[in-house]
PDB file of N, CA and C in Angstrom:
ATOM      1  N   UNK A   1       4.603 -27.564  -2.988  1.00  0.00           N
ATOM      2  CA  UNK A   1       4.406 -28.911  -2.539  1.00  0.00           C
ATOM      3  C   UNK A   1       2.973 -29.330  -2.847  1.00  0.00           C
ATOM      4  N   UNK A   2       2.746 -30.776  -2.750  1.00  0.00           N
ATOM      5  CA  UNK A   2       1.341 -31.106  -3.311  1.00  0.00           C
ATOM      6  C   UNK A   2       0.874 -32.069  -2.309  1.00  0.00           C
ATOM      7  N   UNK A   3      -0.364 -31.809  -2.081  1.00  0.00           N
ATOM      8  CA  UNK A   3      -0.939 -33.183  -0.736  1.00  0.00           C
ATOM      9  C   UNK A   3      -1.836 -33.747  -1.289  1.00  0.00           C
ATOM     10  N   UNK A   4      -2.927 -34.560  -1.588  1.00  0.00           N
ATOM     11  CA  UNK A   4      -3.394 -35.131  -1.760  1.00  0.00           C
ATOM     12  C   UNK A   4      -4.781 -34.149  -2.024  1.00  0.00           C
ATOM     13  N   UNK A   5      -4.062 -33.791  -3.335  1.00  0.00           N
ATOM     14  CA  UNK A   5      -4.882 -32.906  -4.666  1.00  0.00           C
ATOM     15  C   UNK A   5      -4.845 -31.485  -4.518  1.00  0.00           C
ATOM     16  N   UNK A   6      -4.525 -30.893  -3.205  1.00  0.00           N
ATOM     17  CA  UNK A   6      -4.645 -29.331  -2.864  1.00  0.00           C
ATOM     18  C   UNK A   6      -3.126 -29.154  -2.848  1.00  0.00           C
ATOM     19  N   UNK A   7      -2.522 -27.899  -3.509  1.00  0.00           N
ATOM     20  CA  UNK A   7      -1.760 -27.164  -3.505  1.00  0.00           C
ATOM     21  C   UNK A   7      -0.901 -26.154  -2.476  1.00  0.00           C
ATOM     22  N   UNK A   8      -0.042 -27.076  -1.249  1.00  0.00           N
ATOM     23  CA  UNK A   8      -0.135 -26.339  -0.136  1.00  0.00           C
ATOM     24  C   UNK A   8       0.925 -25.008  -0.731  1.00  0.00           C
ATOM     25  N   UNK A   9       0.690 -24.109   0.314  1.00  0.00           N
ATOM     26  CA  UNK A   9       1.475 -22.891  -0.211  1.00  0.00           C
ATOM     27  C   UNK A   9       2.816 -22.740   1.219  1.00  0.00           C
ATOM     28  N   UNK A  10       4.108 -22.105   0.151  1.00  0.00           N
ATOM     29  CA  UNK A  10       5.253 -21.743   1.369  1.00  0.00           C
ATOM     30  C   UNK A  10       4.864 -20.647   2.141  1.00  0.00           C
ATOM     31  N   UNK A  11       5.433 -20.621   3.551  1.00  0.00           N
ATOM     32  CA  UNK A  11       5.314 -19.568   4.507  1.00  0.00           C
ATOM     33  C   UNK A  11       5.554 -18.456   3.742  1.00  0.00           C
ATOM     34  N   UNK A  12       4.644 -17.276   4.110  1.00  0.00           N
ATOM     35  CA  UNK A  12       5.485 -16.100   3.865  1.00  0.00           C
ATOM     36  C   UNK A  12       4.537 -15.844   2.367  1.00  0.00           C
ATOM     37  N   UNK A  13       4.338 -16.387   2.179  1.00  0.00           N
ATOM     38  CA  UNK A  13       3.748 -16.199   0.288  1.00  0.00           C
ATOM     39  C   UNK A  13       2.509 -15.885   0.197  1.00  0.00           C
ATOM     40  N   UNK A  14       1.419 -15.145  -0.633  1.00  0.00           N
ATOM     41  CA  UNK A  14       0.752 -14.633  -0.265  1.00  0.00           C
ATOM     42  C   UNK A  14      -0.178 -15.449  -1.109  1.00  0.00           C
ATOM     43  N   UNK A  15      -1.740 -15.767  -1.458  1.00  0.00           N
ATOM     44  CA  UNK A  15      -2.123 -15.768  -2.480  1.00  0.00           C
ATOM     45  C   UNK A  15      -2.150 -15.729  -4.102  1.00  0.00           C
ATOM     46  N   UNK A  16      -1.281 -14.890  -4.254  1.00  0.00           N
ATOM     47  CA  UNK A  16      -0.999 -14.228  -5.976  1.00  0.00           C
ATOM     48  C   UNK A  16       0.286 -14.639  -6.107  1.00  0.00           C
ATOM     49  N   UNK A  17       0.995 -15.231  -4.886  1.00  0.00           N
ATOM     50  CA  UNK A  17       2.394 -15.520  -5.428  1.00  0.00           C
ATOM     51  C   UNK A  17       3.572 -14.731  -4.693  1.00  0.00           C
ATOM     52  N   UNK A  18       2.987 -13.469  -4.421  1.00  0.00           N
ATOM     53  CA  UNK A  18       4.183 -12.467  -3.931  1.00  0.00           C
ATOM     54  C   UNK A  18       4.372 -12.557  -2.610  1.00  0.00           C
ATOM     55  N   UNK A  19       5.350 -12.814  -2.330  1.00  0.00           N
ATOM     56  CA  UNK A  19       6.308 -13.192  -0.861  1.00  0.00           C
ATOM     57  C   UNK A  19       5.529 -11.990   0.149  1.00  0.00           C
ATOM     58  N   UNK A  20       4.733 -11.649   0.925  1.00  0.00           N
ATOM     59  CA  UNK A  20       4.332 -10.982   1.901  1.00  0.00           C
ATOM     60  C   UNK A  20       5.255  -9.361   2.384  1.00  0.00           C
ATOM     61  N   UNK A  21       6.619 -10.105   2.692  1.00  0.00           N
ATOM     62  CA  UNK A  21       7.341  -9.106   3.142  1.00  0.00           C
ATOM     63  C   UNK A  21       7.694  -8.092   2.113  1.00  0.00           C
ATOM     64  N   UNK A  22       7.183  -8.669   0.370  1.00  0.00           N
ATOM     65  CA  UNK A  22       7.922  -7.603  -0.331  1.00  0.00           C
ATOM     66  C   UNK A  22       6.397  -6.854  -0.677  1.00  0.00           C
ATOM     67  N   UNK A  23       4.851  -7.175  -0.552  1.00  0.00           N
ATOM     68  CA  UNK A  23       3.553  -6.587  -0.319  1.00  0.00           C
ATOM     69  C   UNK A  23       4.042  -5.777   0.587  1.00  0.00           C
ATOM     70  N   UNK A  24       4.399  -5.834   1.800  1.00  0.00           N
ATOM     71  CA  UNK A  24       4.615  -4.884   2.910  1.00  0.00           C
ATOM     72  C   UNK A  24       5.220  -3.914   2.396  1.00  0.00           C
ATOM     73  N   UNK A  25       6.633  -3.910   2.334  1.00  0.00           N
ATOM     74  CA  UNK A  25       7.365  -3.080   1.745  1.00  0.00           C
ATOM     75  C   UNK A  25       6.766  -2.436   0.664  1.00  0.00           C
ATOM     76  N   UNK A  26       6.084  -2.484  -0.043  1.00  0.00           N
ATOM     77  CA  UNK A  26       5.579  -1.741  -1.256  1.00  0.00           C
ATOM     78  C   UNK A  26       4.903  -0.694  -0.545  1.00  0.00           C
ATOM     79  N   UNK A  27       3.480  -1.612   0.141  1.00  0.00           N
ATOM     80  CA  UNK A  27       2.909  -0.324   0.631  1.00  0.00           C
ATOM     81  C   UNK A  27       3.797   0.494   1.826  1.00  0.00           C
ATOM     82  N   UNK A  28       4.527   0.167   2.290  1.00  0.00           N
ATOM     83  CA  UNK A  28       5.458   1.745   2.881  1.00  0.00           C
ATOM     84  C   UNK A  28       5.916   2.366   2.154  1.00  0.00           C
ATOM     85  N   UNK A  29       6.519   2.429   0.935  1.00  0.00           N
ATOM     86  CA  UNK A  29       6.901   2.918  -0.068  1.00  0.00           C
ATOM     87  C   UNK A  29       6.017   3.558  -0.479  1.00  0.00           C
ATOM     88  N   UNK A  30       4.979   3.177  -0.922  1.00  0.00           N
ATOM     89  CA  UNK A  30       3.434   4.276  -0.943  1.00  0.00           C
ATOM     90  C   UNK A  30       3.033   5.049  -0.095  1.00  0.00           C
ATOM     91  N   UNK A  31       3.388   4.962   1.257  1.00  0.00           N
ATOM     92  CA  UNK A  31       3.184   5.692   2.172  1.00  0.00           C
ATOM     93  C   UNK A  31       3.898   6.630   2.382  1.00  0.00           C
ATOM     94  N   UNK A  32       5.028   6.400   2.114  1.00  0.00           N
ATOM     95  CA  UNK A  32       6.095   7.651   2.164  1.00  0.00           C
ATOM     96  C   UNK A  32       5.617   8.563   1.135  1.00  0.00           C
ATOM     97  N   UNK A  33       5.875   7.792  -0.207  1.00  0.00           N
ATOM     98  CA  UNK A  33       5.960   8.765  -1.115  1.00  0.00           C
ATOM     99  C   UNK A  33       4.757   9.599  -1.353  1.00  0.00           C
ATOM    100  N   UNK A  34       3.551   9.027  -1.164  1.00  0.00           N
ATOM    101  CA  UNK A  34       2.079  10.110  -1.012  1.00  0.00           C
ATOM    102  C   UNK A  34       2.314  11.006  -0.283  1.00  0.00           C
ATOM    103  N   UNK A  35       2.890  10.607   1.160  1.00  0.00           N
ATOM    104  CA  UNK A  35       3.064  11.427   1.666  1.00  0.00           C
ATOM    105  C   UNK A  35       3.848  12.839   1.567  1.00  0.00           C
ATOM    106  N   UNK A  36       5.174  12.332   0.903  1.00  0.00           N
ATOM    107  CA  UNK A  36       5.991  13.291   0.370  1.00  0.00           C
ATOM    108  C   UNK A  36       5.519  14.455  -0.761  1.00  0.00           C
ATOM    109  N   UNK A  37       5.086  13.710  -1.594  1.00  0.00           N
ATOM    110  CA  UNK A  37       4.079  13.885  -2.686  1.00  0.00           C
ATOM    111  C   UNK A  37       2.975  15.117  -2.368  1.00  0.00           C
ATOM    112  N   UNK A  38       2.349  14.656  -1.355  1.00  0.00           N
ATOM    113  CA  UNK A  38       1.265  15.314  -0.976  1.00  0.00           C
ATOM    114  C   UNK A  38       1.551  16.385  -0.325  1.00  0.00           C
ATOM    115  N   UNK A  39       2.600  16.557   0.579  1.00  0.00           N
ATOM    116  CA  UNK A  39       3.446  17.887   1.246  1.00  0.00           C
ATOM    117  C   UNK A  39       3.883  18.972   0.195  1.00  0.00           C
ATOM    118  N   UNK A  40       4.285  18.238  -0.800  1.00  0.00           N
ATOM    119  CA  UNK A  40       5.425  18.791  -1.852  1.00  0.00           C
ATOM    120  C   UNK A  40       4.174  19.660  -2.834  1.00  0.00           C
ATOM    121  N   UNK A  41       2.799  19.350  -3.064  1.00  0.00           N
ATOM    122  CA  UNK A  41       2.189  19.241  -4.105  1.00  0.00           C
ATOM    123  C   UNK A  41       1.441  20.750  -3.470  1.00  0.00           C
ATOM    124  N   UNK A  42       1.066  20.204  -1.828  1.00  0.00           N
ATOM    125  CA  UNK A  42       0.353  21.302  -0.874  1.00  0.00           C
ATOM    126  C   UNK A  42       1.173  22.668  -1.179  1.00  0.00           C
ATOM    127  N   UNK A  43       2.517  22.393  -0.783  1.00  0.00           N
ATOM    128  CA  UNK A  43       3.490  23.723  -0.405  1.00  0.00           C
ATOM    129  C   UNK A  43       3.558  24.360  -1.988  1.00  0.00           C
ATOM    130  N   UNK A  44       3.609  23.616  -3.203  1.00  0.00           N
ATOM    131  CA  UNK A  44       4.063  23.889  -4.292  1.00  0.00           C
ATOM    132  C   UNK A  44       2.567  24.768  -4.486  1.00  0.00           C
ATOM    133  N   UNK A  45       1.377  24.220  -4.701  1.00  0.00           N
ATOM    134  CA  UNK A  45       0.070  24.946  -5.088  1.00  0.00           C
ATOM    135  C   UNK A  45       0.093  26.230  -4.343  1.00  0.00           C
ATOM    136  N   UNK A  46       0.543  26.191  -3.246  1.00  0.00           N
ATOM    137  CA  UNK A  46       0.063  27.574  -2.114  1.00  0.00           C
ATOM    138  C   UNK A  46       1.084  28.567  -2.743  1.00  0.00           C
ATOM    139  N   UNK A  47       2.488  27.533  -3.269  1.00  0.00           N
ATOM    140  CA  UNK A  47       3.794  29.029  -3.474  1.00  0.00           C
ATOM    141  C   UNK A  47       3.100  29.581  -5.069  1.00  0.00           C
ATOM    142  N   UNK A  48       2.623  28.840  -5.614  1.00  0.00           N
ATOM    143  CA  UNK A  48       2.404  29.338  -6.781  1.00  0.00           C
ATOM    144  C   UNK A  48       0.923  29.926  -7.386  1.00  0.00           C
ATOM    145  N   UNK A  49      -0.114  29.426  -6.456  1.00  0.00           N
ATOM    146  CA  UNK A  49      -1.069  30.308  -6.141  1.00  0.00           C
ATOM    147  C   UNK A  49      -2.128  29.359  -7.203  1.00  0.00           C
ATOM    148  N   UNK A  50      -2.256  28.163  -7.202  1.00  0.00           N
ATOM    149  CA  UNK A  50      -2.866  27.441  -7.865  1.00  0.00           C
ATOM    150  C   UNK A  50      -4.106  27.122  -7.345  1.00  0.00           C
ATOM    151  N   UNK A  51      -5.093  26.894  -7.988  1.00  0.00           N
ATOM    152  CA  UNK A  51      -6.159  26.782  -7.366  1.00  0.00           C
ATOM    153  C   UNK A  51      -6.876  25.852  -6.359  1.00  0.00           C
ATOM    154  N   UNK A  52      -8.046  25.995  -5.528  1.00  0.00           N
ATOM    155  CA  UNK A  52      -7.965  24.981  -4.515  1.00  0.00           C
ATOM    156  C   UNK A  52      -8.678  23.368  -5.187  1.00  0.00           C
ATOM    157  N   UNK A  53      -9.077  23.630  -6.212  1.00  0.00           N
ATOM    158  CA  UNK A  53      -9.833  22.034  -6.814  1.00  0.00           C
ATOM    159  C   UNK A  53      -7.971  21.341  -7.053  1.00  0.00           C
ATOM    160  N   UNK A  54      -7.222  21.922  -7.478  1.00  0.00           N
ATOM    161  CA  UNK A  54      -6.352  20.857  -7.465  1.00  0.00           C
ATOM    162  C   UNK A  54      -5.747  20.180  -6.113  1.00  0.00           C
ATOM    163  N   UNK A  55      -5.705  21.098  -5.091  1.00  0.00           N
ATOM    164  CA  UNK A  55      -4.878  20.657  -3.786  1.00  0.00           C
ATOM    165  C   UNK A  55      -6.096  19.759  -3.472  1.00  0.00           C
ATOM    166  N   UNK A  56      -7.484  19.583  -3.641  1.00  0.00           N
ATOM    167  CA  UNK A  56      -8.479  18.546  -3.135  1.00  0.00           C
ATOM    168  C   UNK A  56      -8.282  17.534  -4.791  1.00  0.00           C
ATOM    169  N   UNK A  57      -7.663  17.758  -5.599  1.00  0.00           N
ATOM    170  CA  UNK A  57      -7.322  16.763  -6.586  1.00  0.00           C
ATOM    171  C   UNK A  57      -6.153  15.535  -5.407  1.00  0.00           C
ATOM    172  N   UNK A  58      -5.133  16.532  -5.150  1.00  0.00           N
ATOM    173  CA  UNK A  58      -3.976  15.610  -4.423  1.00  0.00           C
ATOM    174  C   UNK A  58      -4.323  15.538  -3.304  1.00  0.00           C
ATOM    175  N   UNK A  59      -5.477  15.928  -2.614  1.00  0.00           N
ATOM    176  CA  UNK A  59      -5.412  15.278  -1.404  1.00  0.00           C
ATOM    177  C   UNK A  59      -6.297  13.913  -1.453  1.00  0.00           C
ATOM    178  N   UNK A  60      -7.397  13.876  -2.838  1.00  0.00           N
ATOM    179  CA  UNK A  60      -8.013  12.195  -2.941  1.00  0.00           C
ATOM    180  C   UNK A  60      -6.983  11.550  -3.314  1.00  0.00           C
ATOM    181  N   UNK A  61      -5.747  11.848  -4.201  1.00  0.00           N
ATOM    182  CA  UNK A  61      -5.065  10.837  -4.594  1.00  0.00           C
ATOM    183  C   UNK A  61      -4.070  10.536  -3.345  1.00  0.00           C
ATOM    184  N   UNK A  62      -4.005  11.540  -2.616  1.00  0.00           N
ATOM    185  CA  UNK A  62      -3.005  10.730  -1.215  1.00  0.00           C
ATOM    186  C   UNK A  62      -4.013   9.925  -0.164  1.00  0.00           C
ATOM    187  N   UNK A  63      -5.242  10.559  -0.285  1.00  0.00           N
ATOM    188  CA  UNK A  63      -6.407   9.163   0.771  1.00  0.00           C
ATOM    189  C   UNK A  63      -5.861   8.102  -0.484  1.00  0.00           C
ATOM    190  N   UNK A  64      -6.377   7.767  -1.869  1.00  0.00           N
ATOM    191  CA  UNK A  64      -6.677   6.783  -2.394  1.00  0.00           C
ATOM    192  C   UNK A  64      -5.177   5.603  -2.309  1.00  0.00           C
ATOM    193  N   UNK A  65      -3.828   6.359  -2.015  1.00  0.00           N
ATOM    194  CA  UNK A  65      -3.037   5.855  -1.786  1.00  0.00           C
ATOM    195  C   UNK A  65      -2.406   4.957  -0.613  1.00  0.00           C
ATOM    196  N   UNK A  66      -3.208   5.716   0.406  1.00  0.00           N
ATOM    197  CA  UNK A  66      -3.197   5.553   1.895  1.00  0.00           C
ATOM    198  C   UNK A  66      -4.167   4.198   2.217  1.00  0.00           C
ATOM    199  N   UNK A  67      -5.050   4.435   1.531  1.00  0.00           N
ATOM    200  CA  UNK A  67      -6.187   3.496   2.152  1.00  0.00           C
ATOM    201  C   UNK A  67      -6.080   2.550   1.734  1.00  0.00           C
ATOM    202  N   UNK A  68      -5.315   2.329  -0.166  1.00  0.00           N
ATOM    203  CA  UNK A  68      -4.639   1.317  -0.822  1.00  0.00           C
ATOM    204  C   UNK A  68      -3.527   0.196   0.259  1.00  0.00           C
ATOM    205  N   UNK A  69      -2.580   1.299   0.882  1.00  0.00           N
ATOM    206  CA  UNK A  69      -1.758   0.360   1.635  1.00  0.00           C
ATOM    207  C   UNK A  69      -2.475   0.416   2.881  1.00  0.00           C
ATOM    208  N   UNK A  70      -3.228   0.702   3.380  1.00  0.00           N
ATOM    209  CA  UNK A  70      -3.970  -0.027   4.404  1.00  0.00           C
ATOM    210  C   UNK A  70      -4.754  -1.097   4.182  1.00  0.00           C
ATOM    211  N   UNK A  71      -4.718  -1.285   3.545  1.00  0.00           N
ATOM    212  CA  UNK A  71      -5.960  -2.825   3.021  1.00  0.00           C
ATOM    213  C   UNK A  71      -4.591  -3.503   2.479  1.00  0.00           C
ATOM    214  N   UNK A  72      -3.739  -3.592   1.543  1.00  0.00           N
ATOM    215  CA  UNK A  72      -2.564  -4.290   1.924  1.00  0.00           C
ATOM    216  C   UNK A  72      -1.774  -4.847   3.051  1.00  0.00           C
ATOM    217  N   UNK A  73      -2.050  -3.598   3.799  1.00  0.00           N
ATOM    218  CA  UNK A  73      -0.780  -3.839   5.084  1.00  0.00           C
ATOM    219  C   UNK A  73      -2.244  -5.297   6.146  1.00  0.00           C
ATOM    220  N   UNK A  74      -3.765  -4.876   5.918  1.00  0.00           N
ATOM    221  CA  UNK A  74      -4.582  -5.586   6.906  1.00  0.00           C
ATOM    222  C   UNK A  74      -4.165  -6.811   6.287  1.00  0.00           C
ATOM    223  N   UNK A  75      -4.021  -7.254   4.594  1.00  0.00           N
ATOM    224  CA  UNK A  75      -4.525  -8.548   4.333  1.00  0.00           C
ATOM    225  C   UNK A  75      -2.538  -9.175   4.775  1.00  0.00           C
ATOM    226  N   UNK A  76      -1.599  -8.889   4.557  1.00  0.00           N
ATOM    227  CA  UNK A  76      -0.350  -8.855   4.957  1.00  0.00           C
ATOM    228  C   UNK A  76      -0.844  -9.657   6.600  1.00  0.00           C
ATOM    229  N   UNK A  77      -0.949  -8.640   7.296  1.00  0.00           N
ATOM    230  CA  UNK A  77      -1.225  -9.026   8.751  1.00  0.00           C
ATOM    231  C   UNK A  77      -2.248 -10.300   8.925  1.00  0.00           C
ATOM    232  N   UNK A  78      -3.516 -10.061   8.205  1.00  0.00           N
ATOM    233  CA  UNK A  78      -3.923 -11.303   8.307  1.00  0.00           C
ATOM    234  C   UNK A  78      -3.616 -12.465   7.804  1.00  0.00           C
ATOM    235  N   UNK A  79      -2.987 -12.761   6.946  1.00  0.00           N
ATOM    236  CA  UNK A  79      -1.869 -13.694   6.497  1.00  0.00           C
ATOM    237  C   UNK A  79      -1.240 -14.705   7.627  1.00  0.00           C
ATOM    238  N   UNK A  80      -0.612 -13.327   7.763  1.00  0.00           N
ATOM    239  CA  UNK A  80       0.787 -13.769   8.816  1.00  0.00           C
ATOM    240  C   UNK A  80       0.135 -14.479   9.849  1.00  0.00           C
ATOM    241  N   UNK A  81      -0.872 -13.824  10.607  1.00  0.00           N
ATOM    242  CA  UNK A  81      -1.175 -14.290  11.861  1.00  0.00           C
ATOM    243  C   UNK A  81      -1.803 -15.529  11.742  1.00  0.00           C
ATOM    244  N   UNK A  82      -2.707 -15.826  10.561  1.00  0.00           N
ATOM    245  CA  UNK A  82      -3.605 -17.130  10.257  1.00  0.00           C
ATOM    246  C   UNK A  82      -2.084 -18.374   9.681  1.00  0.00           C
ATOM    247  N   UNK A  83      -1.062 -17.963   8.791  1.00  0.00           N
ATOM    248  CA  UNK A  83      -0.144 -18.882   8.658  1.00  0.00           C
ATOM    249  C   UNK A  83       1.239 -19.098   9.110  1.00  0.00           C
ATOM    250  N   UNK A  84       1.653 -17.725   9.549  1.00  0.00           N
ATOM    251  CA  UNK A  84       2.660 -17.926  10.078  1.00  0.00           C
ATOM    252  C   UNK A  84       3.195 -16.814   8.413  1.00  0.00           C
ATOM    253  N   UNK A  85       4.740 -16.540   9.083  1.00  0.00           N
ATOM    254  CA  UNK A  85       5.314 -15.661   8.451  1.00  0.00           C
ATOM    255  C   UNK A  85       6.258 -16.410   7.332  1.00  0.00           C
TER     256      UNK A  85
END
């Protein structure tokens, strides 16, 4: 819709275009799967006797994943609460 020269935006929509609820959903999907990831990667290095620089390889890439959808999930929330869902 258009008002008088500014570009209002629909509920729910984020900045860049992408509908909020499907930002959300992504980052849980990241959350799981690091997580999974990161269990799977732990148990797998220890059964096979791999060294410890890699298990601190996968444990930055499960922070860098984590902290990714936490700054998603904040700007999501702040969204919502400043426009409505």
């Amino acid at each position: 819709m258009k008002g008088h020269g500014k570009e209002l935006k629909e509920p729910g929509i984020t900045g860049n275009g992408i509908p909020r609820r499907n930002q959300a959903r992504a980052a849980a999907v990241v959350v799981v799967a690091a997580f999974m990831l990161w269990m799977g990667f732990s148990w797998l290095g220890g059964e096979l006797g791999l060294p410890v620089r890699y298990a601190f390889l996968v444990d930055f890439a499960a922070l860098a994943a984590f902290f990714w959808s936490f700054v998603v999930l904040v700007r999501v929330w702040r969204k919502s609460r400043l426009g409505g869902i």
